[in-house]
N, C-alpha and C. Protein backbone atom coordinates (compact mmCIF):
# COMPACT_ATOMS: atom_id res chain seq x y z
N UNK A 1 74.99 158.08 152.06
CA UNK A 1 73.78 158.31 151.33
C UNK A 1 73.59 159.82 151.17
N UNK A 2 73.52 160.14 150.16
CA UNK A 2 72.92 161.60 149.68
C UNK A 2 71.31 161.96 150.30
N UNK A 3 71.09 163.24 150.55
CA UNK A 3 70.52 163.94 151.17
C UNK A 3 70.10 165.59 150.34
N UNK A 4 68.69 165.52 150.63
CA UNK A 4 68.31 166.60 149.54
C UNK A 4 67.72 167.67 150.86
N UNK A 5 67.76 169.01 150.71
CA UNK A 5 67.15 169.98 152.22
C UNK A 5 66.29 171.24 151.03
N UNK A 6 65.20 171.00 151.33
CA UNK A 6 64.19 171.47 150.38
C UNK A 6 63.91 172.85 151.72
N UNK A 7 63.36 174.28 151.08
CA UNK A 7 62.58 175.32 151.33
C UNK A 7 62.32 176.11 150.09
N UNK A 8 61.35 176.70 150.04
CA UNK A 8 60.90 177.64 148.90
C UNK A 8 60.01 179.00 149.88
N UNK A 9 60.37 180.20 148.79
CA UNK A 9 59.68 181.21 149.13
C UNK A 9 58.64 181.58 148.46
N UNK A 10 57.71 182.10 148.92
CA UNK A 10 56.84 183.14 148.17
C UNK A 10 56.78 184.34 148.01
N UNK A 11 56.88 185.19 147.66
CA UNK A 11 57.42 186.47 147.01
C UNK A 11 55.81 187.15 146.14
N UNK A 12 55.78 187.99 146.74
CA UNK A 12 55.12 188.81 146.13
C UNK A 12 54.89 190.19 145.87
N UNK A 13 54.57 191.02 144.87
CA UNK A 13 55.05 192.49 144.26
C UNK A 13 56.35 192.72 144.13
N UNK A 14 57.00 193.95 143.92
CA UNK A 14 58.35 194.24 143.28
C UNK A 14 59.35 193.80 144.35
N UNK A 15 60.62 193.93 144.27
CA UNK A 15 61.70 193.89 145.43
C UNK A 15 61.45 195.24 145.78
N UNK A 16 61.35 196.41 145.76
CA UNK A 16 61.83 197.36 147.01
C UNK A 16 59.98 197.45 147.70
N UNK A 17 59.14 197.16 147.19
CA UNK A 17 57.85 197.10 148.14
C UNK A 17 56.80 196.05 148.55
N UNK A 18 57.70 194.96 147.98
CA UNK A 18 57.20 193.23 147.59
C UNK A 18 57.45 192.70 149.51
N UNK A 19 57.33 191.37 148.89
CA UNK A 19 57.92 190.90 150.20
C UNK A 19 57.46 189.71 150.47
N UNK A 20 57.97 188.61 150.80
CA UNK A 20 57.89 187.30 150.81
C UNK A 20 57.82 186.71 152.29
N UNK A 21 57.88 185.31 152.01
CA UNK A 21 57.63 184.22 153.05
C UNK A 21 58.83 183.20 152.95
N UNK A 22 59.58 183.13 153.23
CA UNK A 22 60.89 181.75 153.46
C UNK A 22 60.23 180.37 154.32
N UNK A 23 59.98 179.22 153.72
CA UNK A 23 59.16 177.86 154.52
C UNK A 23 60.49 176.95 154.51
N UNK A 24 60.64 176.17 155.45
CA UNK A 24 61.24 175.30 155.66
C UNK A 24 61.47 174.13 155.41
N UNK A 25 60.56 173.58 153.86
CA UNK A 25 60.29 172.51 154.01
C UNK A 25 60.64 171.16 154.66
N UNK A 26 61.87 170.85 154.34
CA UNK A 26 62.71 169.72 154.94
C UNK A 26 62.12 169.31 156.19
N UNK A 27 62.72 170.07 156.97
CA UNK A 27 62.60 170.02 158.50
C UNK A 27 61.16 170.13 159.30
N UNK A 28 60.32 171.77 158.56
CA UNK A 28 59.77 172.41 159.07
C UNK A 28 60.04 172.53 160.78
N UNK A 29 61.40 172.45 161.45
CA UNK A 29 61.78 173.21 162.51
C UNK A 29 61.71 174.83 162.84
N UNK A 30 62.01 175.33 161.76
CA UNK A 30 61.36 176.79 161.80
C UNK A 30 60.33 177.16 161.02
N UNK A 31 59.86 177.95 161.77
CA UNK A 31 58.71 178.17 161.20
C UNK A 31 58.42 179.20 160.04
N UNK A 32 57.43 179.55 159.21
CA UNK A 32 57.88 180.57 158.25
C UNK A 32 57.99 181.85 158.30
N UNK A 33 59.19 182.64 157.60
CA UNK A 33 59.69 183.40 158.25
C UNK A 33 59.69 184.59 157.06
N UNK A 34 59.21 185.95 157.38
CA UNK A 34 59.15 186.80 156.55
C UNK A 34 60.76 187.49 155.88
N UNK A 35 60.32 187.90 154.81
CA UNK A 35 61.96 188.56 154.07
C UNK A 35 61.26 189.46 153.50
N UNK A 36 62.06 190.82 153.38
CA UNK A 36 62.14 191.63 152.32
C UNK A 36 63.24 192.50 151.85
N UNK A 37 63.09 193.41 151.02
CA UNK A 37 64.61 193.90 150.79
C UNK A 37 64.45 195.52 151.56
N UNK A 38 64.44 195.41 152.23
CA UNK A 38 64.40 196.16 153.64
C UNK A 38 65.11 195.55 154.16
N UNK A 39 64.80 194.04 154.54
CA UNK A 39 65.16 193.39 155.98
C UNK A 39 66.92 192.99 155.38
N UNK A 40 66.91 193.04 153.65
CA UNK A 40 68.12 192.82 153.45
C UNK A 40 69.01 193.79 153.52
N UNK A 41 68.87 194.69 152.92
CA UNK A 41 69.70 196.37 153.05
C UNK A 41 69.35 197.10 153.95
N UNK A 42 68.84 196.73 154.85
CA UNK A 42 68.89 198.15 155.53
C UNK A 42 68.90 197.45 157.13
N UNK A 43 67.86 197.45 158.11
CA UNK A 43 67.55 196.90 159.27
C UNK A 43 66.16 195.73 159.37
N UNK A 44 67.29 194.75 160.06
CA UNK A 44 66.08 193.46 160.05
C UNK A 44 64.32 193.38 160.46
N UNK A 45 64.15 194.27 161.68
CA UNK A 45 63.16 194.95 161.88
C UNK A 45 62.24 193.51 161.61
N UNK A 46 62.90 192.43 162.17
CA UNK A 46 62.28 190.86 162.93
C UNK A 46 62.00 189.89 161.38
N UNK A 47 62.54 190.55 160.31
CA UNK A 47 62.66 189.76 159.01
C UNK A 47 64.03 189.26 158.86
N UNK A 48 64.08 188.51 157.89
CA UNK A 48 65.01 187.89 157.60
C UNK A 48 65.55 188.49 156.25
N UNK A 49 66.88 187.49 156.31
CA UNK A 49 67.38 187.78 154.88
C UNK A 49 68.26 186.67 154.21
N UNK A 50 68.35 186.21 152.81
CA UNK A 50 69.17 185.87 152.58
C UNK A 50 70.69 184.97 153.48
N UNK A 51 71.19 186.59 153.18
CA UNK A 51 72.61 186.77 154.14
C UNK A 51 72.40 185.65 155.56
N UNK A 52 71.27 186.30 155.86
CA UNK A 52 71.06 185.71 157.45
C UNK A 52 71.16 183.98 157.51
N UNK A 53 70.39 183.82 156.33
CA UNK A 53 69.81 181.99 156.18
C UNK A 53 71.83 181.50 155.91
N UNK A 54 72.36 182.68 155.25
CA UNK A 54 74.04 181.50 154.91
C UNK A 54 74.47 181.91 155.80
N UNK A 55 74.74 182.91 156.73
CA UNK A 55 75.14 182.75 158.55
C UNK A 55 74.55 181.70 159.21
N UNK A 56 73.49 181.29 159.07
CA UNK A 56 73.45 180.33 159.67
C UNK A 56 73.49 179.07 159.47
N UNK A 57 73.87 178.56 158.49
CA UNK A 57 74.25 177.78 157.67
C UNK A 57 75.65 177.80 157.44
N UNK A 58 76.11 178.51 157.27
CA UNK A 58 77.98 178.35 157.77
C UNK A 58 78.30 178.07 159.24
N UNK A 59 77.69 179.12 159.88
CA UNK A 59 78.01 179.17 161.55
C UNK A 59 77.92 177.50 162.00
N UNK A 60 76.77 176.73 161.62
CA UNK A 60 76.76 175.31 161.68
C UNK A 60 77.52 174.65 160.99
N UNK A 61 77.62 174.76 159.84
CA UNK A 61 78.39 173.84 158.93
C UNK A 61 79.94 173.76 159.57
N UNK A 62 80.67 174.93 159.84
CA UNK A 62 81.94 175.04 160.16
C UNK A 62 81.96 174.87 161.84
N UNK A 63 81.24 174.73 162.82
CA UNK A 63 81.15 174.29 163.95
C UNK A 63 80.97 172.73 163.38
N UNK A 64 80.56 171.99 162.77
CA UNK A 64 80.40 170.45 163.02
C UNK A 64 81.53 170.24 162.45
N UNK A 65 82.27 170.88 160.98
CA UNK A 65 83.68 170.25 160.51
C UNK A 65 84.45 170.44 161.26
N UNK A 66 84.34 171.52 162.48
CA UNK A 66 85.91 172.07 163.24
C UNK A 66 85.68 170.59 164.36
N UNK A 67 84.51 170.79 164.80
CA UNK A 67 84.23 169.12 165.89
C UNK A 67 84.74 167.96 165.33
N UNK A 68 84.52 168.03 164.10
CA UNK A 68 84.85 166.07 163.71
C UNK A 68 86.36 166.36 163.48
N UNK A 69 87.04 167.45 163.14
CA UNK A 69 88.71 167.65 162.90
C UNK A 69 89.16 167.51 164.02
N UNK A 70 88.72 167.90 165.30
CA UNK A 70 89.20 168.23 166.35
C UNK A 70 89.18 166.69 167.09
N UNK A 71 88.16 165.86 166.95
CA UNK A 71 87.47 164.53 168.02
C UNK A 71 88.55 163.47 167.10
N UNK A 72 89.04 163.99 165.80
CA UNK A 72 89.41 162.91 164.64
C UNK A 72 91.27 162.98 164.94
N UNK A 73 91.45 164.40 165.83
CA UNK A 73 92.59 164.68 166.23
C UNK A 73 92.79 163.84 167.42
N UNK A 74 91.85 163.58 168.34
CA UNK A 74 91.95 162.64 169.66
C UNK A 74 91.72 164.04 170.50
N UNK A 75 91.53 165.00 170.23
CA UNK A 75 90.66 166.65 171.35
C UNK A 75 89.91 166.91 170.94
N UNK A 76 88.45 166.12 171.33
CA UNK A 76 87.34 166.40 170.76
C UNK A 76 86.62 167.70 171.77
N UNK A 77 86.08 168.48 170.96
CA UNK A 77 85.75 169.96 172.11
C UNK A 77 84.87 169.69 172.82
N UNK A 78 85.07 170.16 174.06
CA UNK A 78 83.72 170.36 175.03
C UNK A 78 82.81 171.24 174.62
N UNK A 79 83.09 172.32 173.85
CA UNK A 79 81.96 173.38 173.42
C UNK A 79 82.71 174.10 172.73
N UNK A 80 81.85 174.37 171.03
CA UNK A 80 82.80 175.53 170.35
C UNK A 80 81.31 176.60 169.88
N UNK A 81 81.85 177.69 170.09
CA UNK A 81 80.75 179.28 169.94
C UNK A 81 81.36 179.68 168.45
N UNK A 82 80.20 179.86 167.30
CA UNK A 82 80.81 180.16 166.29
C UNK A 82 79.69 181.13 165.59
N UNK A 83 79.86 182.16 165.23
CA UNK A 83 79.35 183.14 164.58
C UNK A 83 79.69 183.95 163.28
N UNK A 84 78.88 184.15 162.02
CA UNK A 84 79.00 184.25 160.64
C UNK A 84 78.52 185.37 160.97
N UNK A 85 78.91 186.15 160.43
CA UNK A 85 78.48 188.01 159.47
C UNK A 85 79.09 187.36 158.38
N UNK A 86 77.48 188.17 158.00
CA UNK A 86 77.16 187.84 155.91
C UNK A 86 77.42 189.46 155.91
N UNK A 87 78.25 189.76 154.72
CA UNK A 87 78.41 191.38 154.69
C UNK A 87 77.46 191.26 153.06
N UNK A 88 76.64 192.81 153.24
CA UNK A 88 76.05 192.72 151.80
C UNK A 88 75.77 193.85 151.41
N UNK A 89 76.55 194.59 150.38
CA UNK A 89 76.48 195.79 149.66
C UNK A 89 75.18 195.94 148.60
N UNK A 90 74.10 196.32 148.48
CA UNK A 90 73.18 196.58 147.72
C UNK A 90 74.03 196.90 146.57
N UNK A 91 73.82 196.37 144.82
CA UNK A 91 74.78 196.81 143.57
C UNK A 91 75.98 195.77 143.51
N UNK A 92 76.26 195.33 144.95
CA UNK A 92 77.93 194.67 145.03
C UNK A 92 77.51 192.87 145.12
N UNK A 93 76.66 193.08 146.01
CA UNK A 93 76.40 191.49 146.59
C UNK A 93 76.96 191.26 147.71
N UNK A 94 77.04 189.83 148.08
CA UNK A 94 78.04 189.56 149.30
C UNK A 94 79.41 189.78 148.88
N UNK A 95 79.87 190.46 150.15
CA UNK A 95 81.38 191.49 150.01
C UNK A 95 82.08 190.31 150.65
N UNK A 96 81.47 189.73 151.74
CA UNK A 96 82.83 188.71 152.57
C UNK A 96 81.94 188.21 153.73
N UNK A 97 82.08 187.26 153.81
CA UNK A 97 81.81 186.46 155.36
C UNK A 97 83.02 186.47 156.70
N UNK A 98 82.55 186.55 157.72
CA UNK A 98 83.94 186.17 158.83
C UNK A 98 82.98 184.98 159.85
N UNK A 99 83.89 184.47 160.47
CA UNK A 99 83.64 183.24 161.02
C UNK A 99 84.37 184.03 162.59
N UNK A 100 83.88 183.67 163.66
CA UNK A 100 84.26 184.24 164.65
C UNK A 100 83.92 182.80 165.48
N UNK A 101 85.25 182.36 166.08
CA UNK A 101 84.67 180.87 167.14
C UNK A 101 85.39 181.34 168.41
N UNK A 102 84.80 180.30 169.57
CA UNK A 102 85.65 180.64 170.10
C UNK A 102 85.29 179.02 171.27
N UNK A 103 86.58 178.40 171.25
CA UNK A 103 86.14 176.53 171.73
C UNK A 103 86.83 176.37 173.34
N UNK A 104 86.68 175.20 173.67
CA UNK A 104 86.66 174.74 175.11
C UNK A 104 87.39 173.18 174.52
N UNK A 105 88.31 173.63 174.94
CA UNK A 105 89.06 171.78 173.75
C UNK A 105 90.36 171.76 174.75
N UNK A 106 90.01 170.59 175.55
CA UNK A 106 90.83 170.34 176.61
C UNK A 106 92.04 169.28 175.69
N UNK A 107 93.30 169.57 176.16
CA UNK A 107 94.56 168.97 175.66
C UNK A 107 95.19 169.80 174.26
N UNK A 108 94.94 171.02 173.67
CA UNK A 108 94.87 171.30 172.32
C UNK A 108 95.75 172.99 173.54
N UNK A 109 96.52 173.34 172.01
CA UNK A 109 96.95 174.70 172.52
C UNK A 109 96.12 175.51 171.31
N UNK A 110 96.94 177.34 171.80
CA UNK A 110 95.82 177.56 171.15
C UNK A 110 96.31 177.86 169.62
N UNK A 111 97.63 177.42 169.15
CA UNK A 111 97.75 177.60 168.29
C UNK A 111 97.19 176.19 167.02
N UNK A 112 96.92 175.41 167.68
CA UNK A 112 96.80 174.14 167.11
C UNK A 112 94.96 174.16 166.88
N UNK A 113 94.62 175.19 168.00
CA UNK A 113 92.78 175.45 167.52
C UNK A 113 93.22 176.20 166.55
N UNK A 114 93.90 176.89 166.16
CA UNK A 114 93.61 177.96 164.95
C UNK A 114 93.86 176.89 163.89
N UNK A 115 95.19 176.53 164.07
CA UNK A 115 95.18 175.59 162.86
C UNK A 115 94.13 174.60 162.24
N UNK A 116 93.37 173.83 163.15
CA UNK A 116 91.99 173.22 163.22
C UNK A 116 91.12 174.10 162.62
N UNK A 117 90.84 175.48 163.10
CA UNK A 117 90.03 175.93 162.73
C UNK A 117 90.06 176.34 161.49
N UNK A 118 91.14 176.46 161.08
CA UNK A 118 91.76 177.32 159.46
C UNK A 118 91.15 176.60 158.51
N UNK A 119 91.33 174.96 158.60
CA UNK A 119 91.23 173.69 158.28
C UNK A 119 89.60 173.61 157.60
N UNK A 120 88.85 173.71 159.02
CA UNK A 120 87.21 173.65 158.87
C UNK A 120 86.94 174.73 157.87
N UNK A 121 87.25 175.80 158.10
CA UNK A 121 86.90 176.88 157.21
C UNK A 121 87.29 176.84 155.76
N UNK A 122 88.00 176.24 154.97
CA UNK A 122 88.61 175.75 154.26
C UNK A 122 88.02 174.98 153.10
N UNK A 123 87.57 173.40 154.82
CA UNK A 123 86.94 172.36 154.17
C UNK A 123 85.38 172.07 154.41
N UNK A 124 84.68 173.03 155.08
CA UNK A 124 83.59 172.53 155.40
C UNK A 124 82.91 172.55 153.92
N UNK A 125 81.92 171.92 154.12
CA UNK A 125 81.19 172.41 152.31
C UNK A 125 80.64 173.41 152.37
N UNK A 126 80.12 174.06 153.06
CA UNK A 126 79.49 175.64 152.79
C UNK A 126 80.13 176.23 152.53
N UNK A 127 81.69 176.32 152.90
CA UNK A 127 82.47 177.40 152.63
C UNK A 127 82.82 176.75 151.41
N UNK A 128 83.08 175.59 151.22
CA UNK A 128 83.44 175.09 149.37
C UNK A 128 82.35 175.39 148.88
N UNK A 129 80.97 175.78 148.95
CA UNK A 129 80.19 176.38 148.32
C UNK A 129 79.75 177.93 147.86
N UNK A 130 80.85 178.50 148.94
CA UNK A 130 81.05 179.95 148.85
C UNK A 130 82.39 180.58 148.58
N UNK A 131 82.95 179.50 147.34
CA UNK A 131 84.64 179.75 147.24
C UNK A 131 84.38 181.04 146.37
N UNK A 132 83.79 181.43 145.90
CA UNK A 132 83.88 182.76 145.58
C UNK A 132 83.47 184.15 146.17
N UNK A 133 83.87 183.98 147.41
CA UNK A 133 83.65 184.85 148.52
C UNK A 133 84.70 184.93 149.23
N UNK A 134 85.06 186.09 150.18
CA UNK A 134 86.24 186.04 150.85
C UNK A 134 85.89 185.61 152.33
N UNK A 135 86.28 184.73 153.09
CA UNK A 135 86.09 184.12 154.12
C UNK A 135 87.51 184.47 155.12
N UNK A 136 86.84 185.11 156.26
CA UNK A 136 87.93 184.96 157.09
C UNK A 136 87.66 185.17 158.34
N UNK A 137 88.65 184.47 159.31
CA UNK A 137 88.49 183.87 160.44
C UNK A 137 89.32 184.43 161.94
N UNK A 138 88.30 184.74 162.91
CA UNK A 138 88.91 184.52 163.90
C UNK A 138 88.30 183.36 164.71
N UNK A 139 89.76 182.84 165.24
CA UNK A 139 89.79 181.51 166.30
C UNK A 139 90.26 181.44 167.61
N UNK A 140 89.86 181.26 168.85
CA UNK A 140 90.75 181.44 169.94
C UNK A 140 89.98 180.42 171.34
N UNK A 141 90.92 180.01 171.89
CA UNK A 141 90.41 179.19 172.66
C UNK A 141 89.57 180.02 174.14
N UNK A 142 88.53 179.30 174.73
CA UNK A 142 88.35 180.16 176.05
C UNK A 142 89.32 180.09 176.90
């Protein structure tokens, strides 16, 4: 069954002295969370950004595809640590994402997590939603 994940912002005055509200609708698990383009170019200074919302949204997305590749392999992980940097040039846009994991996957070597992991990154849908970005990965077992 298809699945729809609703949030909207509010935004108000220009981008360099404006500054908005990010809501959660779907979930409302987080709560609403300020943005501006400060918090995007320069230092977060407890705002958000963009960038930040698809780090965390990859960092998950590619932790649950690397789990179901891995459990679908018969070494399902005891625990995988996975972390997104959104890179973002003011003029350029997003320059590149990296994926940084690092898993607890008893019976698996560690060349066979990379391969797994190569896999997720590949196929998760966020990253098929960010095929026009350069994505790249480090993988390594604890």
């Amino acid at each position: 069954m298809a699945t729809t994940r609703s949030a909207h912002t509010v935004w108000e005055g220009n981008l360099i002295e404006g500054n908005g509200v990010v809501n959660f609708d779907s979930s409302g698990a987080i709560e609403a969370q300020p943005v501006t383009w400060a918090s995007r170019s320069q230092d977060a200074n407890g705002k958000t950004s963009p960038e930040e919302l698809i780090a965390a949204a990859h960092s998950s997305c590619f932790s649950m595809a690397l789990s179901h590749a891995l459990n679908g392999a018969g070494t399902p992980p005891t625990k995988l640590v996975t972390s997104a940097d959104v890179s973002f040039q003011p003029g350029e846009g997003i320059t590149g994402i990296h994926l940084t994991v690092e898993g607890t996957v008893p019976g698996i070597d560690n060349d066979a997590f990379v391969a797994a992991a190569e896999d997720a990154k590949k196929n998760c849908p966020v990253s098929q939603a960010l095929t026009g970005t350069t994505i790249t990965l480090s993988a390594k077992l604890s």
